[in-house]
Protein backbone atom coordinates (compact mmCIF):
# COMPACT_ATOMS: atom_id res chain seq x y z
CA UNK A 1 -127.46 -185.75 -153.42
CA UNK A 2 -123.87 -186.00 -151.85
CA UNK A 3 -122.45 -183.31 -149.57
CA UNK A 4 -120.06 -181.85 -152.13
CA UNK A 5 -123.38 -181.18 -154.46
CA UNK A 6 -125.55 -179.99 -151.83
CA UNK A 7 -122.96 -177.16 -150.46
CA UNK A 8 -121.99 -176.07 -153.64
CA UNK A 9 -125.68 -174.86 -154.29
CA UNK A 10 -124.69 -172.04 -151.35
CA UNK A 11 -122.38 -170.80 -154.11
CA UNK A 12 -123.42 -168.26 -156.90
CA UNK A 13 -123.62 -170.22 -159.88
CA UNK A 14 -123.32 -167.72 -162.20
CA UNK A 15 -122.48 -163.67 -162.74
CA UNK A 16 -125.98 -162.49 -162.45
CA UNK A 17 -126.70 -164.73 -159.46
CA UNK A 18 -123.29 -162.87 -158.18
CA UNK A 19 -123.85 -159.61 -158.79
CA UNK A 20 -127.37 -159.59 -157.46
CA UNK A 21 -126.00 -161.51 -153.93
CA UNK A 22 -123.17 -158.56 -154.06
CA UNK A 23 -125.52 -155.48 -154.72
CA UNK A 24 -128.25 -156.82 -152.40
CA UNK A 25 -126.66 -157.98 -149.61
CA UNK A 26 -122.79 -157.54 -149.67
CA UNK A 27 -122.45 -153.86 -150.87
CA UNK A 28 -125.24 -152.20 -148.43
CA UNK A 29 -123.65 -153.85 -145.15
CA UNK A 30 -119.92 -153.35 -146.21
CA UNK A 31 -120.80 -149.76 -146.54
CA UNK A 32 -122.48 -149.47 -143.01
CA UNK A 33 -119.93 -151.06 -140.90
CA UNK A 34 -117.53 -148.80 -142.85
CA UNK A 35 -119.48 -145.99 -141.87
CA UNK A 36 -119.17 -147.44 -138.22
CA UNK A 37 -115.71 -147.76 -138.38
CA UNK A 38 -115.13 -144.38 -139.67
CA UNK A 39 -116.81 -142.83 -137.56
CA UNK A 40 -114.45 -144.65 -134.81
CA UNK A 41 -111.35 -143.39 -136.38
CA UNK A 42 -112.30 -139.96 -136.59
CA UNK A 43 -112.15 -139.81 -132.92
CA UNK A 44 -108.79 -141.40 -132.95
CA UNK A 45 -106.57 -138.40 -130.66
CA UNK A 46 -103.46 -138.58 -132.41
CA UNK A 47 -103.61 -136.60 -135.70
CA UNK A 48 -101.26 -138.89 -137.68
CA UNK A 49 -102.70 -141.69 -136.51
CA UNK A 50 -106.42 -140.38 -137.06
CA UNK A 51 -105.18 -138.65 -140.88
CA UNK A 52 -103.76 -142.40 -141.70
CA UNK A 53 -106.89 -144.50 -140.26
CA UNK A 54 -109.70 -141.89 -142.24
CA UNK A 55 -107.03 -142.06 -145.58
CA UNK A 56 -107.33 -145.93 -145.63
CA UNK A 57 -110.74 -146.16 -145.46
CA UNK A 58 -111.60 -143.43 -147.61
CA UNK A 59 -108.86 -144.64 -150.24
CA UNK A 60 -109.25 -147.90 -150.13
CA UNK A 61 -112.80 -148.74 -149.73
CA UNK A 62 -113.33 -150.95 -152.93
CA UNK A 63 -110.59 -153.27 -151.02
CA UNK A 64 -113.17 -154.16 -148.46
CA UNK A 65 -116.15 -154.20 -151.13
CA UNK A 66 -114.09 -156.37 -152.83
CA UNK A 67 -112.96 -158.80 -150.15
CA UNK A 68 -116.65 -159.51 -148.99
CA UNK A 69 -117.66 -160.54 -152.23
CA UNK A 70 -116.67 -163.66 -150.57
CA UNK A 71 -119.79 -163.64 -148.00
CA UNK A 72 -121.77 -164.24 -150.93
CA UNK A 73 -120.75 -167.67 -150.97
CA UNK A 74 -122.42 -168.48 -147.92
CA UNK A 75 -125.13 -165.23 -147.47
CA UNK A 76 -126.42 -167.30 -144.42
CA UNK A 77 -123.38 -166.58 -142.36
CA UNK A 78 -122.96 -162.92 -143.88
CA UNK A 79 -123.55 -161.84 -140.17
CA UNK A 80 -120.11 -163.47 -139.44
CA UNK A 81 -118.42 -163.00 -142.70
CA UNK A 82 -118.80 -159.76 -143.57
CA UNK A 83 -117.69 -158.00 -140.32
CA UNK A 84 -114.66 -159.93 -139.81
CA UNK A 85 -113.72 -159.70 -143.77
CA UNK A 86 -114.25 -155.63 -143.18
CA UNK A 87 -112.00 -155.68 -140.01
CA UNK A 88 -109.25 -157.81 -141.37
CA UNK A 89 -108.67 -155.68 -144.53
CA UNK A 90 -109.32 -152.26 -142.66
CA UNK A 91 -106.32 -153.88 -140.04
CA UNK A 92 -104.37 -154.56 -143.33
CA UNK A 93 -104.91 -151.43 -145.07
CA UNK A 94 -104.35 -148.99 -142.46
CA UNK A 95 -101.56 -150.69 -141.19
CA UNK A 96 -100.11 -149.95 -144.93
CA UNK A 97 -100.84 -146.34 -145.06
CA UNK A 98 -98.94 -146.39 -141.70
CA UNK A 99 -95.63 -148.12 -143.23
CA UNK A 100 -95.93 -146.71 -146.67
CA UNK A 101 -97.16 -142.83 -145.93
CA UNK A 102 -96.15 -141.85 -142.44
CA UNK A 103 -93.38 -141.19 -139.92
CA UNK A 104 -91.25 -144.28 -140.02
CA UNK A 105 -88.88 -146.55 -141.52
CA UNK A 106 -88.00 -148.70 -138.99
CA UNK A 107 -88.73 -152.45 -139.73
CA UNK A 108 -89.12 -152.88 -135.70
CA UNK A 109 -91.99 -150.52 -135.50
CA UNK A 110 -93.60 -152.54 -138.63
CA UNK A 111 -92.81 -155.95 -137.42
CA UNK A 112 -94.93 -154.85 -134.28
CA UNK A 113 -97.63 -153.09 -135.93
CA UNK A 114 -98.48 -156.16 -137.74
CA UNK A 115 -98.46 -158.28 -134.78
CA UNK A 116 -101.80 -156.83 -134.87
CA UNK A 117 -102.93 -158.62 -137.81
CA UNK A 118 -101.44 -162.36 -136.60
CA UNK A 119 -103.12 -161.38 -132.96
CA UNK A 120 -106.90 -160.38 -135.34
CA UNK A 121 -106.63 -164.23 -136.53
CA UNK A 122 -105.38 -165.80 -133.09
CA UNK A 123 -108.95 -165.61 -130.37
CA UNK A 124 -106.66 -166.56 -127.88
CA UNK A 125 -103.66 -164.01 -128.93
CA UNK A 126 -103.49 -161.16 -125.69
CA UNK A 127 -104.50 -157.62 -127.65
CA UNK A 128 -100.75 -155.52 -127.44
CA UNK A 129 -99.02 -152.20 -127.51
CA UNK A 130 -98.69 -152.55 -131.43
CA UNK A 131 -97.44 -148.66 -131.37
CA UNK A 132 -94.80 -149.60 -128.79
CA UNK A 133 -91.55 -148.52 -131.58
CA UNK A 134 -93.60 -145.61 -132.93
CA UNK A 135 -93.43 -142.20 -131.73
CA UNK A 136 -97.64 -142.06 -132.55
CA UNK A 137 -99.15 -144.03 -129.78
CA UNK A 138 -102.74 -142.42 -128.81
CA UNK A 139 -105.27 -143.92 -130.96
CA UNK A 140 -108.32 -144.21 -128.95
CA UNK A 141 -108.12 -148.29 -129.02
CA UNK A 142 -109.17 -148.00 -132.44
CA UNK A 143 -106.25 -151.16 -133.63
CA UNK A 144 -107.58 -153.00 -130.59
CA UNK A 145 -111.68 -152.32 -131.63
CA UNK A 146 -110.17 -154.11 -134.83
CA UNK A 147 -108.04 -157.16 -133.49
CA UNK A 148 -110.88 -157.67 -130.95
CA UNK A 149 -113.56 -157.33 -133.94
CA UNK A 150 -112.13 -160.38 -136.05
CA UNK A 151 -111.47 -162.63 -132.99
CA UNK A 152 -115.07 -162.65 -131.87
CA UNK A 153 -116.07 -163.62 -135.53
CA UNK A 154 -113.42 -165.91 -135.78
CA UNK A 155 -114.84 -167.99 -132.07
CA UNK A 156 -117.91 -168.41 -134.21
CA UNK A 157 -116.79 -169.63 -137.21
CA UNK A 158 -117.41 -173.86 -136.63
CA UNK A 159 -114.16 -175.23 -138.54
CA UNK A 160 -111.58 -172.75 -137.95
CA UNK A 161 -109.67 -175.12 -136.27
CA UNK A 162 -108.96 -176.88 -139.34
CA UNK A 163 -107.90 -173.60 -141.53
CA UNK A 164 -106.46 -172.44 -138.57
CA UNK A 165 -102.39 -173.14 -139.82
CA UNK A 166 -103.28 -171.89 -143.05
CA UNK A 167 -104.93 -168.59 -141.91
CA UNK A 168 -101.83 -167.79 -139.95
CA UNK A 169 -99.08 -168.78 -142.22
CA UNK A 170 -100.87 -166.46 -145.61
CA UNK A 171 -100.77 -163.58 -142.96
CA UNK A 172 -97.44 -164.33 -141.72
CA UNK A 173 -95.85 -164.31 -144.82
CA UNK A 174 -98.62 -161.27 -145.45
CA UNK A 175 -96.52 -159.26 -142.58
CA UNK A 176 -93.37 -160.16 -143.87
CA UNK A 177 -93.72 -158.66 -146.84
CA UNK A 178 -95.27 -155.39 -145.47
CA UNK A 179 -91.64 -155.03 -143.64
CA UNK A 180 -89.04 -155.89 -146.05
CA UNK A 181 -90.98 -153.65 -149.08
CA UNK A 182 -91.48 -150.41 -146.81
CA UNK A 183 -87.63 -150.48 -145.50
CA UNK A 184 -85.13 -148.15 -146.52
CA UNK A 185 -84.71 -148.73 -150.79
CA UNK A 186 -81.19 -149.74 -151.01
CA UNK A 187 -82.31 -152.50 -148.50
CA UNK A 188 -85.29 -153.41 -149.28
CA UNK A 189 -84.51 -155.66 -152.74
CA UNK A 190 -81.62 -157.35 -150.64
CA UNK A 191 -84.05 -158.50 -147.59
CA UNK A 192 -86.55 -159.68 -150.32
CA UNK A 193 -84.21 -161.89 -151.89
CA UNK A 194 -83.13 -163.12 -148.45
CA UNK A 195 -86.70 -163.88 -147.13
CA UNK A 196 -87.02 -165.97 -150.83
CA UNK A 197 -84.00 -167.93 -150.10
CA UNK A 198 -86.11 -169.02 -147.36
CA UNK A 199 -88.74 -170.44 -149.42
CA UNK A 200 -87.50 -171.14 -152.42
CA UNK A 201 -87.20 -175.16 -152.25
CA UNK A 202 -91.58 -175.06 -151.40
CA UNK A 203 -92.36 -173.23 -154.72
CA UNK A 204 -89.42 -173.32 -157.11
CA UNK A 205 -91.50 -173.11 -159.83
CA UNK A 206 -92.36 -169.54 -158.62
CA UNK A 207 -89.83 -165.90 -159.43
CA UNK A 208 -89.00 -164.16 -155.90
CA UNK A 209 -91.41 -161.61 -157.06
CA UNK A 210 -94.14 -163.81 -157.70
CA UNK A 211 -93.83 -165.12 -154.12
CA UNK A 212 -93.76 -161.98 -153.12
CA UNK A 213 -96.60 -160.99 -155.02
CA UNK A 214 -98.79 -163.73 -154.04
CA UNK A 215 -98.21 -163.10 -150.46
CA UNK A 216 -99.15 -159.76 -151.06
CA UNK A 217 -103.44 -160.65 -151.22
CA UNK A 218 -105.23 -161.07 -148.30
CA UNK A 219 -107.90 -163.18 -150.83
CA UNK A 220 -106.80 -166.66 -149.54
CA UNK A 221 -107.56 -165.56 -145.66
CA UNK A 222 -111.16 -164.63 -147.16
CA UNK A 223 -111.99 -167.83 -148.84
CA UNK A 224 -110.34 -169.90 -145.46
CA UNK A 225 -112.68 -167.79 -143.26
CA UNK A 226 -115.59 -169.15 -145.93
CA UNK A 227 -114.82 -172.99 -145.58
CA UNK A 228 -114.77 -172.50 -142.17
CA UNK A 229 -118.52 -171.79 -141.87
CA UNK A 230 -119.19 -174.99 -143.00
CA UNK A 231 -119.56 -177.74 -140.10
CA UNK A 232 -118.38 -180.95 -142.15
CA UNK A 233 -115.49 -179.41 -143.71
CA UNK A 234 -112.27 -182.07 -144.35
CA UNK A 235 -109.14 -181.37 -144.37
CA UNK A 236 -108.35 -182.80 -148.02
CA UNK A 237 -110.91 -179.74 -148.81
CA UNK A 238 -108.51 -177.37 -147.11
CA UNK A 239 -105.74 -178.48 -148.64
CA UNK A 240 -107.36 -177.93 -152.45
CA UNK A 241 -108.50 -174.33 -151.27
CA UNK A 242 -104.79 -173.98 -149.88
CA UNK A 243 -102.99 -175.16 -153.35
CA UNK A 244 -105.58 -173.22 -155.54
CA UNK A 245 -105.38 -169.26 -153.71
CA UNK A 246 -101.61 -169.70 -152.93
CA UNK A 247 -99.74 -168.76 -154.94
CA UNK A 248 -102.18 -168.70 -158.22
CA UNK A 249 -105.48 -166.96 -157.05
CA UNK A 250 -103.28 -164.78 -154.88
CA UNK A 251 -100.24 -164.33 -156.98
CA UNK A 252 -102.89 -163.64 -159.58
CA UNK A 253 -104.56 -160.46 -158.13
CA UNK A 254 -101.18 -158.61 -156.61
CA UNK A 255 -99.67 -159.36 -160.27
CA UNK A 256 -102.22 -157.24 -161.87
CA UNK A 257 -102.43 -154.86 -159.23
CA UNK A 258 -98.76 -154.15 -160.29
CA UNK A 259 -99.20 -154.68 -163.92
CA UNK A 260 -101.13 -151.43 -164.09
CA UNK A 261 -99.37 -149.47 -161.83
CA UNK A 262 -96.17 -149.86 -163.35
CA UNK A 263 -96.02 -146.70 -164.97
CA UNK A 264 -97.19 -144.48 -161.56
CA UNK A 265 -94.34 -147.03 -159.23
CA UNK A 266 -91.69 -145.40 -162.36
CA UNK A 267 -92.44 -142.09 -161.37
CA UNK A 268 -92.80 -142.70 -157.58
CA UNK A 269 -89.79 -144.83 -157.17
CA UNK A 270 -92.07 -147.18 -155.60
CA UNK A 271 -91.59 -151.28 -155.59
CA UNK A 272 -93.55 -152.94 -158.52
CA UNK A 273 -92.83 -156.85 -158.94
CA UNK A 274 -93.52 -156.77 -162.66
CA UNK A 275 -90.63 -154.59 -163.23
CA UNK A 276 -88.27 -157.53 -162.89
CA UNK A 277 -89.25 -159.24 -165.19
CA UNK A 278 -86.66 -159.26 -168.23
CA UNK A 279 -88.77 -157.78 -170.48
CA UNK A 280 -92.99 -157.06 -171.08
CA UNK A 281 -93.33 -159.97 -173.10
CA UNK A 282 -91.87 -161.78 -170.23
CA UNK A 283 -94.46 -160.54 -168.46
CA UNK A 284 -97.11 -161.26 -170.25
CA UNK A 285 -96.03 -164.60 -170.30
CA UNK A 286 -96.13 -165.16 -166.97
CA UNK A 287 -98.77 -163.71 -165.84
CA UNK A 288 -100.95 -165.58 -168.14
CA UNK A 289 -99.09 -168.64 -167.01
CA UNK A 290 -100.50 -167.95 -163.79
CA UNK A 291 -103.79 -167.25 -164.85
CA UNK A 292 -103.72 -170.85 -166.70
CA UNK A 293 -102.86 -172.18 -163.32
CA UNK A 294 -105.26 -170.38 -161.17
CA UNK A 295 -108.08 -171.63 -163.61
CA UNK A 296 -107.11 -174.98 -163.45
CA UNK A 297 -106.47 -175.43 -159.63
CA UNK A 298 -110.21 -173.70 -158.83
CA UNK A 299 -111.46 -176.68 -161.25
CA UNK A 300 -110.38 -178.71 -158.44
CA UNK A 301 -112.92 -177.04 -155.73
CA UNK A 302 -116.29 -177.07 -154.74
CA UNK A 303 -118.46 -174.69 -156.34
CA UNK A 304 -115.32 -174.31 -159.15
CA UNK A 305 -117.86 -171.43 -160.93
CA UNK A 306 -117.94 -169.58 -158.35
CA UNK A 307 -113.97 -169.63 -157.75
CA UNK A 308 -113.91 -169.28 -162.05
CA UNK A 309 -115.53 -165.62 -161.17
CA UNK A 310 -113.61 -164.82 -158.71
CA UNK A 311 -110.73 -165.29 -161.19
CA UNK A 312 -112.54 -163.44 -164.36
CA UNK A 313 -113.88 -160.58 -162.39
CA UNK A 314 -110.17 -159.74 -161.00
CA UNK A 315 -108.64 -160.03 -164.45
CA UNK A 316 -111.77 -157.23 -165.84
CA UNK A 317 -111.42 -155.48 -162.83
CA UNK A 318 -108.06 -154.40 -162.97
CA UNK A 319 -107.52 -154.72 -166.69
CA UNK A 320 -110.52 -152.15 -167.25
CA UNK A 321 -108.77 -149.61 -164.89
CA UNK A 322 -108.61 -146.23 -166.63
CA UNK A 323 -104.81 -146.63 -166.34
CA UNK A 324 -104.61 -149.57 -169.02
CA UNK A 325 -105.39 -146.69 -171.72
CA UNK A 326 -102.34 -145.10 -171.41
CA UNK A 327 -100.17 -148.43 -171.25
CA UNK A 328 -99.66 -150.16 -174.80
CA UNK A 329 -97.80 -152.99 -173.15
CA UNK A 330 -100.61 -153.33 -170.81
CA UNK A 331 -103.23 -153.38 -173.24
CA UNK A 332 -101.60 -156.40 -174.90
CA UNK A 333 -102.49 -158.41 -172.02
CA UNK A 334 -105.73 -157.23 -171.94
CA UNK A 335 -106.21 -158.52 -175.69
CA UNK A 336 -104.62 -162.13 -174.77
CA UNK A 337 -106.75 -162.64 -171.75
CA UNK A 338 -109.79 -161.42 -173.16
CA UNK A 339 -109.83 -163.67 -176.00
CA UNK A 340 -109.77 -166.71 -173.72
CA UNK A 341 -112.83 -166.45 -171.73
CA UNK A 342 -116.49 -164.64 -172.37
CA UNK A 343 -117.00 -164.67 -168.37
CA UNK A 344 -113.86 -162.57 -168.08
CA UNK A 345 -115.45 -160.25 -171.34
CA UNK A 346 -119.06 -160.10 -169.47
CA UNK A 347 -117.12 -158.68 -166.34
CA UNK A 348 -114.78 -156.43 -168.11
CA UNK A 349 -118.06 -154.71 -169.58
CA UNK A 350 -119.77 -154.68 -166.63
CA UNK A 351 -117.27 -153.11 -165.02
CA UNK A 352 -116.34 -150.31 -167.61
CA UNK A 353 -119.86 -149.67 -167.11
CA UNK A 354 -119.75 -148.97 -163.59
CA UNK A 355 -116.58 -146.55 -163.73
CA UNK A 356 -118.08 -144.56 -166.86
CA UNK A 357 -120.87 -143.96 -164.51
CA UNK A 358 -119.68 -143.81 -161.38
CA UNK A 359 -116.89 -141.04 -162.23
């Protein structure tokens, strides 16, 4: 049995196999350490700060749940996995309610709170004043629990050296965006385009806001942090991860994330990338396009059924979201993409399932 073979059987082969390794394992220990980080931000002395850290984590829960699905591919390092997977996205989602809910607009004070998140995947980074251009400041060390969290994970992860680049660039570009779409709105479209100028001639078979979509997902960091549990990882293998989660696997779950919010981000006035697109159909077309290309780039990996779920389940997940009901346009896409693949049909049920009865 060659190597490829022989990891690949760490993998879930198959939706049951999945779900089991998720409700078992994944789902119980996700919920503690969310209880233990909770319980750490409700003794966080400032009150914004503390309202912000307890809103994230109550909010956005399923974010984390849905991150460490990844530890499933490797339940023997869940130890590792699952911690650092929790920290990172409880980092990336606070750090949003902070730019998208609170007290300021200024794309210094952003640019330094995410410093956090480049310092979470650096174990040599120094931890920092990342409230330094924010009048909150007092938060109990709760950002530098966080940051401190993911490094020690990170020193015991065996071939991080070699995902290293990657890690940091997804989050990079990850931070980037977080500035330029919480600005000021009459600025924020302008330094968007201007950041895409800067990338353009790498993907120029992407829109600006599909790039800006794709770095949007914090999904490619998860599956980098997974290859690097595994002591005979080659680089040609990091590269096929790399090409397969961005843009497609990434651009593919921010894309839907907006498709189904497009209605609320009307009301709010918020950003939504699928609004600039010409027209729905447009749309549609593209974000199948991507879904086509996601598909076919995880054919590429090891353990490609496992990556094939990943794919399905976000596609049911979002596209059995109570708000599809009420958006016609929406609800096309759910048609198309349905037809194309029973895995995608055996997670949409099993997911309309679990909101009928968990509501």
């Amino acid at each position: 049995m060659n190597r490829s073979t022989d990891k690949a059987k760490l993998y879930p082969q198959d939706p049951v196999r999945l779900m089991q390794r998720v409700y078992r394992y994944v789902l119980p220990e996700v919920r503690s350490l969310l209880a233990g980080w909770r319980q750490a931000a409700e003794a966080i002395p400032d009150e914004e700060l503390r309202r912000q850290a307890i809103a994230s984590l109550t909010d956005k829960e399923f974010h984390c749940i849905g991150g460490a699905v990844y530890a499933s591919a490797n339940l023997g390092q869940r130890h590792i996995l699952i911690p650092l997977i929790v920290a990172l996205q409880t980092i990336s989602d606070y750090l949003d309610n902070l730019c998208d809910r609170s007290t300021s607009m200024d794309p210094e004070d952003f640019r330094m709170l995410h410093q956090a998140m480049l310092d979470a995947v650096d174990p040599a980074a120094p931890v920092r004043n990342y409230y330094m251009f924010r009048a909150e400041k007092e938060d109990g060390g709760y950002l530098a629990q966080l940051v401190k969290t993911c490094q020690s994970c990170i020193l015991m992860l065996p071939s991080y050296p070699l995902v290293a680049a990657h890690v940091q660039e997804l989050v990079a570009y990850y931070c980037d965006l977080q500035v330029y779409k919480h600005i000021r709105h009459d600025l924020r479209e302008g330094e968007l385009l201007r950041w895409w100028t800067q990338h353009q001639p790498r993907y120029p078979y992407l829109g600006w806001n599909e790039f800006a979509a794709a770095t949007g997902s914090t999904l490619g960091m998860f599956m980098m942090f997974v290859a690097a549990t595994d002591r005979g990882l080659q680089q040609d293998e990091v590269e096929a991860i790399r090409e397969a989660y961005f843009p497609y696997v990434c651009g593919l779950h921010i894309l839907l994330d907006y498709l189904i919010d497009q209605e609320e981000d009307r009301e709010g006035g918020d950003l939504n990338f699928c609004n600039y697109y010409n027209d729905q159909e447009k749309a549609i077309e593209r974000i199948s396009l991507v879904v086509h290309e996601a598909r076919q780039k995880v054919a590429k990996l090891c353990a490609p059924g496992f990556h094939r779920m990943i794919i399905e389940g976000l596609v049911a997940l979002y596209l059995s979201d109570p708000k599809v009901k009420t958006q016609e346009d929406v609800k096309r896409v759910t048609r198309r993409l349905m037809k194309r693949s029973p895995v995608t049909r055996l997670f949409f049920w099993a997911n309309s399932v679990w909101i009928r009865f968990s509501s």
